[in-house]
C-alpha atoms as a PDB file:
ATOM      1  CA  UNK A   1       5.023  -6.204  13.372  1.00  0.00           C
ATOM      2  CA  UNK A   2       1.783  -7.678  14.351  1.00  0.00           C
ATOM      3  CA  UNK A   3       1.066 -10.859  16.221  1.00  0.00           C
ATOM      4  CA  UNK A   4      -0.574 -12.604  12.908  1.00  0.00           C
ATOM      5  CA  UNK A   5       2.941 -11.255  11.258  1.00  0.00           C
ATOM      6  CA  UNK A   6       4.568 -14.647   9.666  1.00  0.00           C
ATOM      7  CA  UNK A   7       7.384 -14.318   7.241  1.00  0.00           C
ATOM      8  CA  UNK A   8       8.881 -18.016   6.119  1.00  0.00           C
ATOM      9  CA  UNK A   9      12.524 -19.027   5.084  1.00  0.00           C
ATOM     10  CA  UNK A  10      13.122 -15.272   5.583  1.00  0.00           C
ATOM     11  CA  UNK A  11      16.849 -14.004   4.163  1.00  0.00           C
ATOM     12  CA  UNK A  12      17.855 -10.648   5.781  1.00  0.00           C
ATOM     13  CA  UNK A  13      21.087  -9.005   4.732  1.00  0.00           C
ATOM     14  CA  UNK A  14      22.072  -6.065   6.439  1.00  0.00           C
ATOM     15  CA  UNK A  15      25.513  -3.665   6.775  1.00  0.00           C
ATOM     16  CA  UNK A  16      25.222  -0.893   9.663  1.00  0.00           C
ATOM     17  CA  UNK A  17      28.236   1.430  10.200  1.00  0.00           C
ATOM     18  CA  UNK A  18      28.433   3.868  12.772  1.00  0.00           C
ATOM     19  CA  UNK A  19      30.726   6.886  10.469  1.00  0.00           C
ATOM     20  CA  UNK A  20      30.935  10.182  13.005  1.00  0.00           C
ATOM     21  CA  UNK A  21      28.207  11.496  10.561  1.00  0.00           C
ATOM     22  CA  UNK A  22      25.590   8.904  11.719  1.00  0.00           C
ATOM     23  CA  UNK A  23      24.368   5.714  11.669  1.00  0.00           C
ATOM     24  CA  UNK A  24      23.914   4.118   7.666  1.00  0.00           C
ATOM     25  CA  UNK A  25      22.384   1.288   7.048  1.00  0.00           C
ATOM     26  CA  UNK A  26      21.743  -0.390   3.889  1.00  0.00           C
ATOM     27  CA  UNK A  27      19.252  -4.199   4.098  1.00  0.00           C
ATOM     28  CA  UNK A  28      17.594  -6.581   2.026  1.00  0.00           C
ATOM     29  CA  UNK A  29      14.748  -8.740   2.982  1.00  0.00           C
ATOM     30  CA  UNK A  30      13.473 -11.738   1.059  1.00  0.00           C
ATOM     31  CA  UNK A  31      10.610 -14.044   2.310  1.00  0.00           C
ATOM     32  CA  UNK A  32       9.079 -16.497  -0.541  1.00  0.00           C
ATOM     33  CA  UNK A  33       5.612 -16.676   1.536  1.00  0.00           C
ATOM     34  CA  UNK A  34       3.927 -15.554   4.565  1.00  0.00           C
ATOM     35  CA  UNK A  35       1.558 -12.723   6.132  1.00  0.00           C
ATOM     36  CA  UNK A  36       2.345  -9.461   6.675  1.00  0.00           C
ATOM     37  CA  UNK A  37      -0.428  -7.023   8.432  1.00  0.00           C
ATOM     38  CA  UNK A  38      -3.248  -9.893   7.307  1.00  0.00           C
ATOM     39  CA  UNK A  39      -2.187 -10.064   3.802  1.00  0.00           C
ATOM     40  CA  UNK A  40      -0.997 -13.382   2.295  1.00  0.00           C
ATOM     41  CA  UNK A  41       1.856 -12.999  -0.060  1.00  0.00           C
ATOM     42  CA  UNK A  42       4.761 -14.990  -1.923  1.00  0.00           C
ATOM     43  CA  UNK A  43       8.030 -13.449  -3.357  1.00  0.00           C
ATOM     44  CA  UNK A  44       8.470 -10.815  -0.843  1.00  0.00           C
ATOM     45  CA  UNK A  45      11.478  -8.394  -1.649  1.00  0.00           C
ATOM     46  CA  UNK A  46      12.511  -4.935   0.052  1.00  0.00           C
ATOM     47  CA  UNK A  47      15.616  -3.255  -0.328  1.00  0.00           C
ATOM     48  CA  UNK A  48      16.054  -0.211   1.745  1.00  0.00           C
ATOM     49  CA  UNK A  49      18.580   2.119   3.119  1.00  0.00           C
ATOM     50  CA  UNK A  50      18.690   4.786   5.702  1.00  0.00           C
ATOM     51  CA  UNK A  51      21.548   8.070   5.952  1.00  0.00           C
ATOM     52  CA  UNK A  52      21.615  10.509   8.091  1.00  0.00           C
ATOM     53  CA  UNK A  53      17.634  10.248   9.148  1.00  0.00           C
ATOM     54  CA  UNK A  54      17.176   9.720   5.408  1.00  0.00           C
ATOM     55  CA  UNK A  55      15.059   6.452   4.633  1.00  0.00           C
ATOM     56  CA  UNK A  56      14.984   4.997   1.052  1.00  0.00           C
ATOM     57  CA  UNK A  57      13.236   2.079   0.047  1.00  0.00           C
ATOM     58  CA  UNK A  58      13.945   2.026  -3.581  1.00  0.00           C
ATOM     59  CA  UNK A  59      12.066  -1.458  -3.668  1.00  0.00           C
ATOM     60  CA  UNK A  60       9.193  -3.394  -2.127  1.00  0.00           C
ATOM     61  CA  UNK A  61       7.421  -6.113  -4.187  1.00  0.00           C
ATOM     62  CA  UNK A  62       4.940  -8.972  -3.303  1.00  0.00           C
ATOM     63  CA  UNK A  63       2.388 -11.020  -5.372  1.00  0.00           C
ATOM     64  CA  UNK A  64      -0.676 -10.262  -3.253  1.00  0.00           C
ATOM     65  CA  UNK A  65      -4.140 -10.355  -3.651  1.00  0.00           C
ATOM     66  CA  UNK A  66      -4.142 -12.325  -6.884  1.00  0.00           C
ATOM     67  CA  UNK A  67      -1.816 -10.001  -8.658  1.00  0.00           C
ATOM     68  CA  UNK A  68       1.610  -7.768  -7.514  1.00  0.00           C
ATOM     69  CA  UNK A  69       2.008  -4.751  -5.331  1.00  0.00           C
ATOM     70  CA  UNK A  70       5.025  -2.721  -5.525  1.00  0.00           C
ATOM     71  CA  UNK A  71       5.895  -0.223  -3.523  1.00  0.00           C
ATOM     72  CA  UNK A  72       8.993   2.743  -3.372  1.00  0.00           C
ATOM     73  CA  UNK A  73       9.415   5.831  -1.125  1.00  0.00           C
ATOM     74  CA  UNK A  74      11.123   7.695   0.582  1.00  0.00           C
ATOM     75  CA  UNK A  75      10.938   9.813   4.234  1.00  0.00           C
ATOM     76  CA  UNK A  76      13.578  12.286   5.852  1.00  0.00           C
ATOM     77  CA  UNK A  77      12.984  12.014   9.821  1.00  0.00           C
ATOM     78  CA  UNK A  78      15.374  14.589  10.693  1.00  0.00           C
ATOM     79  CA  UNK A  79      13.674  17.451   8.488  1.00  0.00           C
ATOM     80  CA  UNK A  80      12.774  20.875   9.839  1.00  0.00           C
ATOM     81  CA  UNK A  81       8.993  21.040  11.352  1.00  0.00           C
ATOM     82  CA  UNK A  82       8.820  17.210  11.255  1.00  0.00           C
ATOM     83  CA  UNK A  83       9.158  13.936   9.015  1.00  0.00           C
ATOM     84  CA  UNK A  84       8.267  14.202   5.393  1.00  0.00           C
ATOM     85  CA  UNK A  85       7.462  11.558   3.131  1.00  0.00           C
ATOM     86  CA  UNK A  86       7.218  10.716  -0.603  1.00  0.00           C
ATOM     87  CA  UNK A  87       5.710   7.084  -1.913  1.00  0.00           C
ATOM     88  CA  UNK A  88       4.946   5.369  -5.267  1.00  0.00           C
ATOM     89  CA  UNK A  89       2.531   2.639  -5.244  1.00  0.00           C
ATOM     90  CA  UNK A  90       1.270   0.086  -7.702  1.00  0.00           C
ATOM     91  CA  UNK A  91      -0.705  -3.019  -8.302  1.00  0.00           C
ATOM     92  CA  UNK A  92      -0.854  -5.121 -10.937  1.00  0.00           C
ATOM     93  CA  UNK A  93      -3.510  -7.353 -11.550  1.00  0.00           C
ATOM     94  CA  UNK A  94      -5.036  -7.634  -8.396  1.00  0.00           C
ATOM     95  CA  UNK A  95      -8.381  -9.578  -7.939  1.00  0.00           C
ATOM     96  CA  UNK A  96     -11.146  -6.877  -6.807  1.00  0.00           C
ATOM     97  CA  UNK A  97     -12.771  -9.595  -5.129  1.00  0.00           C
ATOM     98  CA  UNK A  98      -9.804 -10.384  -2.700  1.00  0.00           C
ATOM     99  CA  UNK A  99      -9.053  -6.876  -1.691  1.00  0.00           C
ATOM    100  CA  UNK A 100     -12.917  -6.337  -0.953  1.00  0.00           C
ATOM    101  CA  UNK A 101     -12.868  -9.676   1.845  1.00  0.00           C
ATOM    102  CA  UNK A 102     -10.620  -7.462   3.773  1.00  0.00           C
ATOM    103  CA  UNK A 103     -13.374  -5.596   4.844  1.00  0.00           C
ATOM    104  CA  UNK A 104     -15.791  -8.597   4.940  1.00  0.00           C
ATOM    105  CA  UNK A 105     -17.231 -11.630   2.998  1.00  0.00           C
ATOM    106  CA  UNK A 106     -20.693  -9.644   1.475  1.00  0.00           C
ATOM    107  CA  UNK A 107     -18.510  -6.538   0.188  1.00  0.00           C
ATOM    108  CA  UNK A 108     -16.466  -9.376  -1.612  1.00  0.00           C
ATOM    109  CA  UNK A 109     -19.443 -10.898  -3.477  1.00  0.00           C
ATOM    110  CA  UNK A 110     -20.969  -7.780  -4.965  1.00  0.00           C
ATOM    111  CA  UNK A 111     -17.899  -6.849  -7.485  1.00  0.00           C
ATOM    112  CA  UNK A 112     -15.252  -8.752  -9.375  1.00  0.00           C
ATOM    113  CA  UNK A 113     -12.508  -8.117 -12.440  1.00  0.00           C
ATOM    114  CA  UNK A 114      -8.886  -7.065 -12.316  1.00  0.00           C
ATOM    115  CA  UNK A 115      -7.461  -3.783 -10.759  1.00  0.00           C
ATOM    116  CA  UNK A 116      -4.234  -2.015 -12.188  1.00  0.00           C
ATOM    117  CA  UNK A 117      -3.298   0.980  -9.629  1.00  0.00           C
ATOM    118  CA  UNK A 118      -0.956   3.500  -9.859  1.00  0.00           C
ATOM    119  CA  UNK A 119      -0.374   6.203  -6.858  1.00  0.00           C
ATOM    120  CA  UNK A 120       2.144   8.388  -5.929  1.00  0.00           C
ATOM    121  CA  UNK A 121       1.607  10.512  -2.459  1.00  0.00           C
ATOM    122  CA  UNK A 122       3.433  12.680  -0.264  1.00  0.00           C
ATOM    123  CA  UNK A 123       3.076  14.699   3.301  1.00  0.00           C
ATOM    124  CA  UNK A 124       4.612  15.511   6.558  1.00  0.00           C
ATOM    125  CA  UNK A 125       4.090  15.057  10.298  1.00  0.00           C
ATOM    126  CA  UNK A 126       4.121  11.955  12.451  1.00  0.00           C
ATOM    127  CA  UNK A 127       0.840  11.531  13.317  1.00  0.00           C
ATOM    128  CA  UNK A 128      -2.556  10.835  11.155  1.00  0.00           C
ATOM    129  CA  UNK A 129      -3.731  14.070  12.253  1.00  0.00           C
ATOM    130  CA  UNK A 130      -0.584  15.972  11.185  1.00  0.00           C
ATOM    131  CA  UNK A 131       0.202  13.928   7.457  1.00  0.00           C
ATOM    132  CA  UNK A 132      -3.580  14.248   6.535  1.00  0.00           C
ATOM    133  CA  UNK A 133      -3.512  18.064   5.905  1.00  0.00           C
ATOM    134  CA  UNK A 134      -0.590  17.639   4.134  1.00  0.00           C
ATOM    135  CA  UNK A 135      -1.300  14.652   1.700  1.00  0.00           C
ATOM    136  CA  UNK A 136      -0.786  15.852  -2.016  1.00  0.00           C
ATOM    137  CA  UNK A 137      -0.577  13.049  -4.909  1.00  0.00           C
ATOM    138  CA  UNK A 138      -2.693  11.411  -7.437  1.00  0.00           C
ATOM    139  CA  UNK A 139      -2.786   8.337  -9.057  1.00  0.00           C
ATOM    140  CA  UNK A 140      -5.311   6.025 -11.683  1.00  0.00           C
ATOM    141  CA  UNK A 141      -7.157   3.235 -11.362  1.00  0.00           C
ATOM    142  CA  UNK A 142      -8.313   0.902 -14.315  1.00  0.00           C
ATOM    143  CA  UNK A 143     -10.428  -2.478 -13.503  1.00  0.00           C
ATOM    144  CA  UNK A 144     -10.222  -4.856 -16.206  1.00  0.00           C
ATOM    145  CA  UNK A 145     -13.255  -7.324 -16.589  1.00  0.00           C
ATOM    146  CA  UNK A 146     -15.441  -5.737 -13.704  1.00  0.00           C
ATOM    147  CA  UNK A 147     -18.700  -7.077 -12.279  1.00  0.00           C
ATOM    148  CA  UNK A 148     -21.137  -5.404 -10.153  1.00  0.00           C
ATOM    149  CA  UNK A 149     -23.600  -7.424  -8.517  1.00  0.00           C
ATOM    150  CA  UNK A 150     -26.389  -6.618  -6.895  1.00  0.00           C
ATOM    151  CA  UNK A 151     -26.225  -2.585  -7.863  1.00  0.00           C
ATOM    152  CA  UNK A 152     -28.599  -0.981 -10.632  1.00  0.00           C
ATOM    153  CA  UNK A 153     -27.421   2.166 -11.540  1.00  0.00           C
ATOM    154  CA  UNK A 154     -31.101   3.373 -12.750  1.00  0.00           C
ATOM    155  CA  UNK A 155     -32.580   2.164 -10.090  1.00  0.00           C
ATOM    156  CA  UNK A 156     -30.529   4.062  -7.500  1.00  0.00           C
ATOM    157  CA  UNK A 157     -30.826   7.108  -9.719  1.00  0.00           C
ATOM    158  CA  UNK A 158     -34.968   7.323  -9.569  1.00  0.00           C
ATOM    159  CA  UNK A 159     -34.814   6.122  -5.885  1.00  0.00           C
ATOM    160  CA  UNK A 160     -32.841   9.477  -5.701  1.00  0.00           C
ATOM    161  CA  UNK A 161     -34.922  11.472  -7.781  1.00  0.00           C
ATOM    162  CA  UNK A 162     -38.263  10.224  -6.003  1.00  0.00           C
ATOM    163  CA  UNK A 163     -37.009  11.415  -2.528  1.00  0.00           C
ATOM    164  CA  UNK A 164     -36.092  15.019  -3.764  1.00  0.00           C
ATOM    165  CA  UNK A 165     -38.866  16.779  -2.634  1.00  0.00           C
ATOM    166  CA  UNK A 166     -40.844  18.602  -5.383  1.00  0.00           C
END
């Protein structure tokens, strides 16, 4: 974790067993509030379990941002040419404003509404350099209620057009 990492009244429930075939492990995690890698959430759940190099996480779910983010994936660590990874990812609800003040307080004013997201991704490799090449998925993106501010579309179009040179 990080050093900004705070997860309150957290309930962990974990079994490991060492079988000759390797080490399982099947945990729960539940944390009503907290931060977690600078995000501020409540009802924090993840159930995951790992087999053989195998890691499923068949659940992670926060309200964050003003809405809820879900998460579920998988990754086999012990696969031939490297680690390969599937995820599903969702939010529901989310403010467009909040996520935008990660990045900084003027990004935040210029847009509001309501995002819904839906992605699903998957790659290989261990490194940024090694998954990027790999990354195949898709997903949507609706925003409910949206605002721009400070953006004219027609505007930006003819300042476009008038540099094009003739």
């Amino acid at each position: 974790g990080q050093a900004d990492d705070l997860l309150r009244d957290l309930a962990l429930d974990a079994q490991l067993s060492f079988p000759t075939s390797g080490a399982k492990l099947q945990a729960s995690v539940r944390s009503p509030s907290g931060s977690l890698r600078g995000i501020d959430y409540v009802d924090l759940a993840l159930e995951a379990r790992m087999d053989r190099g195998r890691v499923e996480v068949p659940k992670l779910s926060m309200g964050a941002y003003g809405g809820k983010l879900l998460a579920s994936g998988s990754a086999d660590l012990s696969a031939p040419g490297g680690a390969t990874f599937d995820a599903r990812i969702e939010a529901q609800d989310a403010s467009v404003e909040r996520l935008l003040a990660v990045d900084g307080e003027t990004e935040a004013s210029r847009a509001s509404g309501s995002l819904d997201a839906r992605i699903s991704v998957r790659g290989a490799g261990s490194t940024w350099e090694a998954i990027s090449p790999t990354l195949l998925g898709g997903g949507e993106l609706k925003v409910a209620d949206g605002v721009l501010r400070g953006f004219n579309p027609a505007g930006e179009a003819l300042r476009a057009l008038s540099g094009l040179p003739i």
